[in-house]
PDB file of N, CA and C in Angstrom:
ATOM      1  N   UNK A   1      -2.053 126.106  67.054  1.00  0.00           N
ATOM      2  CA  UNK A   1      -2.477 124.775  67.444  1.00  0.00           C
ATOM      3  C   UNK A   1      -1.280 123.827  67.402  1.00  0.00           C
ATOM      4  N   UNK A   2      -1.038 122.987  68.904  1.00  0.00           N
ATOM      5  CA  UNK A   2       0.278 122.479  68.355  1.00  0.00           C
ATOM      6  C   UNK A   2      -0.459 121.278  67.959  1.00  0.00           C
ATOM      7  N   UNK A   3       0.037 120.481  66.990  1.00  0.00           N
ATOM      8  CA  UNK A   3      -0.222 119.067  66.258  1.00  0.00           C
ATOM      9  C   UNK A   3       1.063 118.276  66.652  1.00  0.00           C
ATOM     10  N   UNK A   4       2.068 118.279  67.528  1.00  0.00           N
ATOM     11  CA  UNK A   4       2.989 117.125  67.828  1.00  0.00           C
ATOM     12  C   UNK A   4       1.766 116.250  69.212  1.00  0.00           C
ATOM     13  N   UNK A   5       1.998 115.521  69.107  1.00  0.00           N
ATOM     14  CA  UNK A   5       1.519 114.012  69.987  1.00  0.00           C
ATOM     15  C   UNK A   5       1.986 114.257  71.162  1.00  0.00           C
ATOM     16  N   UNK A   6       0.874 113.986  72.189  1.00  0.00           N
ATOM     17  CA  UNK A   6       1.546 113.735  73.961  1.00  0.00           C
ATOM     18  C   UNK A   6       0.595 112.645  73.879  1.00  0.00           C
ATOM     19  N   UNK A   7       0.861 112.283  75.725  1.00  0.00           N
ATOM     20  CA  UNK A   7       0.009 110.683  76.326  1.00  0.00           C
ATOM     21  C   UNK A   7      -1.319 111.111  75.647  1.00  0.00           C
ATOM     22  N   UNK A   8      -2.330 112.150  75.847  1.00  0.00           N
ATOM     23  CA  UNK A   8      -3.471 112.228  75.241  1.00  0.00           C
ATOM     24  C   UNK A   8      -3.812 111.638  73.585  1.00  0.00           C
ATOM     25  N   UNK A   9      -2.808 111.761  73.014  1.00  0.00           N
ATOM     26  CA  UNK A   9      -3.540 112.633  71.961  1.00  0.00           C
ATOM     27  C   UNK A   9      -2.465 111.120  70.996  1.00  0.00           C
ATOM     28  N   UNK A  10      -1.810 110.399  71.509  1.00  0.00           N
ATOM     29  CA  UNK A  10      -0.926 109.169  71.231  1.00  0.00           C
ATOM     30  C   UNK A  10      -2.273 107.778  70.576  1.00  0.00           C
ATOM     31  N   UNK A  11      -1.731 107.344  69.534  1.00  0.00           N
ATOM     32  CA  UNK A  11      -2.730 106.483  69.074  1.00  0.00           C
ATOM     33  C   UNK A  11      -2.972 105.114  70.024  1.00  0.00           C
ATOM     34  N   UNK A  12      -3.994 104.429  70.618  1.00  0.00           N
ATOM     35  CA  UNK A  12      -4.061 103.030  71.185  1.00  0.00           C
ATOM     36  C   UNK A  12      -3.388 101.680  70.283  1.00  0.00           C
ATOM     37  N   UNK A  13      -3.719 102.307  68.980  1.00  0.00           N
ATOM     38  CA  UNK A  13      -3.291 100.483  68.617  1.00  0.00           C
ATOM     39  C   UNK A  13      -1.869 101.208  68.002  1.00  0.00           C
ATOM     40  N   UNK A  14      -0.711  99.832  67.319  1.00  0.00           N
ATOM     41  CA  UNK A  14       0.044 100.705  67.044  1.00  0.00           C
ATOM     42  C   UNK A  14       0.114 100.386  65.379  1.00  0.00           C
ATOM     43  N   UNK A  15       0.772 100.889  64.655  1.00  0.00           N
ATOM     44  CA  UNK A  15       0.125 100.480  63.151  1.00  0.00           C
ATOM     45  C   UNK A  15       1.409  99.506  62.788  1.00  0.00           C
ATOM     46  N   UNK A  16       0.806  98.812  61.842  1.00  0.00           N
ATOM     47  CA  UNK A  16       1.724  98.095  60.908  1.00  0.00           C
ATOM     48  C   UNK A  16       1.708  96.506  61.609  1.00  0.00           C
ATOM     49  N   UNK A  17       2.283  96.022  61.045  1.00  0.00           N
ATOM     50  CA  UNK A  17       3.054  94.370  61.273  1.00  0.00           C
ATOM     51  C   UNK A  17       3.413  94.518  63.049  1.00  0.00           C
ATOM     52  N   UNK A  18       3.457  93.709  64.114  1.00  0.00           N
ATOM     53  CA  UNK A  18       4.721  93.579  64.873  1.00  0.00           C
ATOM     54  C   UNK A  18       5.195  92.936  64.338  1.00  0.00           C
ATOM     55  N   UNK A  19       6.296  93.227  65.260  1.00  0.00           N
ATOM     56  CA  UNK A  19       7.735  92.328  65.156  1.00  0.00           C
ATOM     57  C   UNK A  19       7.612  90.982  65.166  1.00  0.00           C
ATOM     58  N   UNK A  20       7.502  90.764  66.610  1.00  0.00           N
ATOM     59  CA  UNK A  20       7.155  89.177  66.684  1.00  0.00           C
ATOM     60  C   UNK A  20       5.788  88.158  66.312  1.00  0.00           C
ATOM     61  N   UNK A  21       6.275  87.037  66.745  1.00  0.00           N
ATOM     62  CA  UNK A  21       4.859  86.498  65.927  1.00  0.00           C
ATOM     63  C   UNK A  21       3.624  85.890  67.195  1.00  0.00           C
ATOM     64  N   UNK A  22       3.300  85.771  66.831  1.00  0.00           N
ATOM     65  CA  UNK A  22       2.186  85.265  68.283  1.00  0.00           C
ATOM     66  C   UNK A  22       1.727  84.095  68.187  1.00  0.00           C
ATOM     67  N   UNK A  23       1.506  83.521  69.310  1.00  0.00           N
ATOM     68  CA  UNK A  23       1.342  81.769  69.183  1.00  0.00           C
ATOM     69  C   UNK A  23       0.829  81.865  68.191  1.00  0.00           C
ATOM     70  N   UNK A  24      -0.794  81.852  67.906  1.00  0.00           N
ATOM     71  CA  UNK A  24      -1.674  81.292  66.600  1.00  0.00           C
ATOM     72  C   UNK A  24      -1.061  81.645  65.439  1.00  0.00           C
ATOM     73  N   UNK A  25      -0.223  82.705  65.227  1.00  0.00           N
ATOM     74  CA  UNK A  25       0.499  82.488  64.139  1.00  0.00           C
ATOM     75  C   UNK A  25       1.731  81.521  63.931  1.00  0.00           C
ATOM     76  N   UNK A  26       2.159  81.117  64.878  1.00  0.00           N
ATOM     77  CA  UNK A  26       3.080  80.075  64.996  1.00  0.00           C
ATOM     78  C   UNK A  26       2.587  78.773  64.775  1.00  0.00           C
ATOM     79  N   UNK A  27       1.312  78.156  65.428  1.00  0.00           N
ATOM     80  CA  UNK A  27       0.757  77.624  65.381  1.00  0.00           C
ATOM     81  C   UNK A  27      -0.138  77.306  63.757  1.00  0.00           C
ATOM     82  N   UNK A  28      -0.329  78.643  63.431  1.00  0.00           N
ATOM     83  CA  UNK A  28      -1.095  78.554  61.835  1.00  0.00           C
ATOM     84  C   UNK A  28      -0.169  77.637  61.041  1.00  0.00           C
ATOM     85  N   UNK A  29       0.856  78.046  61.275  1.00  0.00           N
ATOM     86  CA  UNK A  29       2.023  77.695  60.108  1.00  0.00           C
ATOM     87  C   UNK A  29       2.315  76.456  60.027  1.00  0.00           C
ATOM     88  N   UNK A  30       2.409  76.083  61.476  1.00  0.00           N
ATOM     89  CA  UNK A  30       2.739  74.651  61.933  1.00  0.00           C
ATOM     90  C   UNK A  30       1.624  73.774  61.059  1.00  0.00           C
ATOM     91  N   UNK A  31       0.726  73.991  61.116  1.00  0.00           N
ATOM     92  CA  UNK A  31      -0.302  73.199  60.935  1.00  0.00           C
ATOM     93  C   UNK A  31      -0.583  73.259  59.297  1.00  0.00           C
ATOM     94  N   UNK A  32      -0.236  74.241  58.688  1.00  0.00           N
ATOM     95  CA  UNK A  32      -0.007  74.610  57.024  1.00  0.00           C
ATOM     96  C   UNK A  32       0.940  73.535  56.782  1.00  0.00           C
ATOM     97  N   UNK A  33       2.296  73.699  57.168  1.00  0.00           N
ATOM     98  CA  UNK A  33       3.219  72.798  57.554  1.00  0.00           C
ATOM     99  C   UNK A  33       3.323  71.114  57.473  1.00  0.00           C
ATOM    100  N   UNK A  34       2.051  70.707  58.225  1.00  0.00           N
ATOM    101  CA  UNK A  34       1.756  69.697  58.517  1.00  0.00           C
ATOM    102  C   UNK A  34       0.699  68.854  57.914  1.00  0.00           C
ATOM    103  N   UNK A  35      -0.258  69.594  56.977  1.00  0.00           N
ATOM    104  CA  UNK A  35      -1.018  69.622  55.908  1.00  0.00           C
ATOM    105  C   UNK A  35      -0.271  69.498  55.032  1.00  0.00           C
ATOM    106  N   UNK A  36       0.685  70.129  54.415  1.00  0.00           N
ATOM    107  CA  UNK A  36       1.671  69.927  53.451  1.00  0.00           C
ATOM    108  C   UNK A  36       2.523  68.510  53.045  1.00  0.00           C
ATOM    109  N   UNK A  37       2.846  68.424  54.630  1.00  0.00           N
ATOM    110  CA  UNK A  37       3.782  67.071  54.512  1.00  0.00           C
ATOM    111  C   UNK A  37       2.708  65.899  54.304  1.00  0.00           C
ATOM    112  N   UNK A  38       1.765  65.548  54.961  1.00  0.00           N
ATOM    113  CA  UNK A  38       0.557  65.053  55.112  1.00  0.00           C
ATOM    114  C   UNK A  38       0.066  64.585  53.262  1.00  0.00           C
ATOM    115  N   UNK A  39       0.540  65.708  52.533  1.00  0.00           N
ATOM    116  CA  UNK A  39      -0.191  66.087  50.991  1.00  0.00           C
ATOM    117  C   UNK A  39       1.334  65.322  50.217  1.00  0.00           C
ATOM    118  N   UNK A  40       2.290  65.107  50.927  1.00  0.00           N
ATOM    119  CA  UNK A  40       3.949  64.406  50.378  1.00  0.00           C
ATOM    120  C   UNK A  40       4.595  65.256  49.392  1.00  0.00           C
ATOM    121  N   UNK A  41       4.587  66.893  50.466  1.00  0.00           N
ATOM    122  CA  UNK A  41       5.288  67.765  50.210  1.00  0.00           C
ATOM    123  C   UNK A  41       7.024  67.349  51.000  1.00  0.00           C
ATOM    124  N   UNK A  42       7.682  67.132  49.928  1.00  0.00           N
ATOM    125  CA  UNK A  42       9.118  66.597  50.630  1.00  0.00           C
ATOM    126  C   UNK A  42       9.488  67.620  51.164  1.00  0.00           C
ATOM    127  N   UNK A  43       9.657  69.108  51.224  1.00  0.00           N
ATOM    128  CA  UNK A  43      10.221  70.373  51.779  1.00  0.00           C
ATOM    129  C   UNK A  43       9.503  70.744  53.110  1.00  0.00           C
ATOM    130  N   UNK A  44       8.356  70.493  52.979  1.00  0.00           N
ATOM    131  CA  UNK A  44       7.403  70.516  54.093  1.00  0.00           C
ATOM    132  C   UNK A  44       7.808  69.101  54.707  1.00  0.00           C
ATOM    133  N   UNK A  45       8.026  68.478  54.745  1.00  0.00           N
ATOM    134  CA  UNK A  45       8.591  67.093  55.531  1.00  0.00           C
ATOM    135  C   UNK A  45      10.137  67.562  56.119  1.00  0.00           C
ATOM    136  N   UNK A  46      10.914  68.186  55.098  1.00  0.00           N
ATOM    137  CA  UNK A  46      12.219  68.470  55.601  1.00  0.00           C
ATOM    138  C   UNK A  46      11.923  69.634  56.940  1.00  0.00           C
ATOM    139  N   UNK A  47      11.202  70.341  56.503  1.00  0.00           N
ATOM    140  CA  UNK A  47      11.281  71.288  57.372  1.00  0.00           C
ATOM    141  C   UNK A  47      10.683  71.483  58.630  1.00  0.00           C
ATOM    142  N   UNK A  48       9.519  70.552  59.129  1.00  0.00           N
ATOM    143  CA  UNK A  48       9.107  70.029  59.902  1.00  0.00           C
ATOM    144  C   UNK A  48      10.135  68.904  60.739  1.00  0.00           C
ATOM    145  N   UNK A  49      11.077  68.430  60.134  1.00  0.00           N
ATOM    146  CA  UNK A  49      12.256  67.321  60.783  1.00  0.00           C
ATOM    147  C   UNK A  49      12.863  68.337  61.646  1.00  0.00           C
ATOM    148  N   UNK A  50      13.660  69.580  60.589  1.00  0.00           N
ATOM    149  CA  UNK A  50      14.642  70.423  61.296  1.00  0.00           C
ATOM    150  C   UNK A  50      14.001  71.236  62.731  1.00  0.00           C
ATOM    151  N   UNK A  51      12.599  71.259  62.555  1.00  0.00           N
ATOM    152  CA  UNK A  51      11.650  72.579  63.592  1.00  0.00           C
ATOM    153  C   UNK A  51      12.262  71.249  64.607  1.00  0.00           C
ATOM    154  N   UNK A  52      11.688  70.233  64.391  1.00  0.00           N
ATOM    155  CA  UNK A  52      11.553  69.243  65.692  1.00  0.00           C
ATOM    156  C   UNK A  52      13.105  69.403  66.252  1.00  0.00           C
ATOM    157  N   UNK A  53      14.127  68.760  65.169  1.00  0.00           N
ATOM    158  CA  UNK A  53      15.711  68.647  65.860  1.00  0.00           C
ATOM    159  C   UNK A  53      15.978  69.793  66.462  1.00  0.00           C
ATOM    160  N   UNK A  54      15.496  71.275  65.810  1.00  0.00           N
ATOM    161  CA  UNK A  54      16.192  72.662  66.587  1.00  0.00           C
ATOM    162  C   UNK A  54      15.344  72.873  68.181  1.00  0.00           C
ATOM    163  N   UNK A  55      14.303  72.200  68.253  1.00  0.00           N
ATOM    164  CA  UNK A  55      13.290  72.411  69.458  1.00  0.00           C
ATOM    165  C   UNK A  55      14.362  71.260  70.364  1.00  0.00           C
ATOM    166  N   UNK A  56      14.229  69.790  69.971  1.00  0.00           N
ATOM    167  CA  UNK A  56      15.062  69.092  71.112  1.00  0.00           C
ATOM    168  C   UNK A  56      16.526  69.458  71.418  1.00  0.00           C
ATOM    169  N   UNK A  57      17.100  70.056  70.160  1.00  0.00           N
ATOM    170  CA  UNK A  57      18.223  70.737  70.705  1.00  0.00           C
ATOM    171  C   UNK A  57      18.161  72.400  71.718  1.00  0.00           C
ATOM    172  N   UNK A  58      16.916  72.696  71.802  1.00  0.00           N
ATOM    173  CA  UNK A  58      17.159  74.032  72.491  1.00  0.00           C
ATOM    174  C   UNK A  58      16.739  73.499  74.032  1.00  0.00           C
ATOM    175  N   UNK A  59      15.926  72.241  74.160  1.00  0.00           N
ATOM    176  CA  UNK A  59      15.664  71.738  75.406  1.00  0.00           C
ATOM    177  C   UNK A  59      16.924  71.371  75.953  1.00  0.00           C
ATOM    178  N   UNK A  60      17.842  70.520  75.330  1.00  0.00           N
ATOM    179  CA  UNK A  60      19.081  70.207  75.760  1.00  0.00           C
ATOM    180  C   UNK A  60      19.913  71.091  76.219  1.00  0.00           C
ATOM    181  N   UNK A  61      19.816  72.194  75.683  1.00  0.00           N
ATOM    182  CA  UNK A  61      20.686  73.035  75.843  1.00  0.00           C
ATOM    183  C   UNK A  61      20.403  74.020  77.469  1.00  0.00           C
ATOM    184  N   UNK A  62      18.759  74.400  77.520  1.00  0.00           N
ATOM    185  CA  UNK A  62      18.158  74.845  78.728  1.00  0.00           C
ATOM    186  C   UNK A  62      18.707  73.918  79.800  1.00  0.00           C
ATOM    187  N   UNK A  63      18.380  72.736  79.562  1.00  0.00           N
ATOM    188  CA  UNK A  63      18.412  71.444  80.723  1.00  0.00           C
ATOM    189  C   UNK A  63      20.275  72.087  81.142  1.00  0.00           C
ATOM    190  N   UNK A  64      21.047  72.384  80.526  1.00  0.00           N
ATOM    191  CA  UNK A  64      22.514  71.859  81.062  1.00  0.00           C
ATOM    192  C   UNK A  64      22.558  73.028  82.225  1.00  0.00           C
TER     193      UNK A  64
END
């Protein structure tokens, strides 16, 4: 019986973590984030400043 894997016999989902993150998880965080600062979490305030400056700096950078 062979037991190595072809297209058949290959699992549908794939296991573990991905890699990347997917909007609503981007989005979750943001909003954890924003609850935080909201609560006069100063780190959560800092870090919400930098998301914004690194976002208008990556627009600037597309635009040239």
């Amino acid at each position: 019986m062979d037991t190595t894997f072809n297209e058949s016999h290959r699992p549908t989902k794939k296991r573990g973590r991905s890699k990347s993150l997917t909007k609503h998880e981007v989005e979750a965080a943001r909003n954890r984030l924003r609850d935080a600062a909201a609560a006069g979490d100063v780190q959560a305030c800092a870090a919400l400043i930098a998301l914004a400056e690194n976002q208008q700096h990556q627009l600037v950078v597309a635009a040239a």
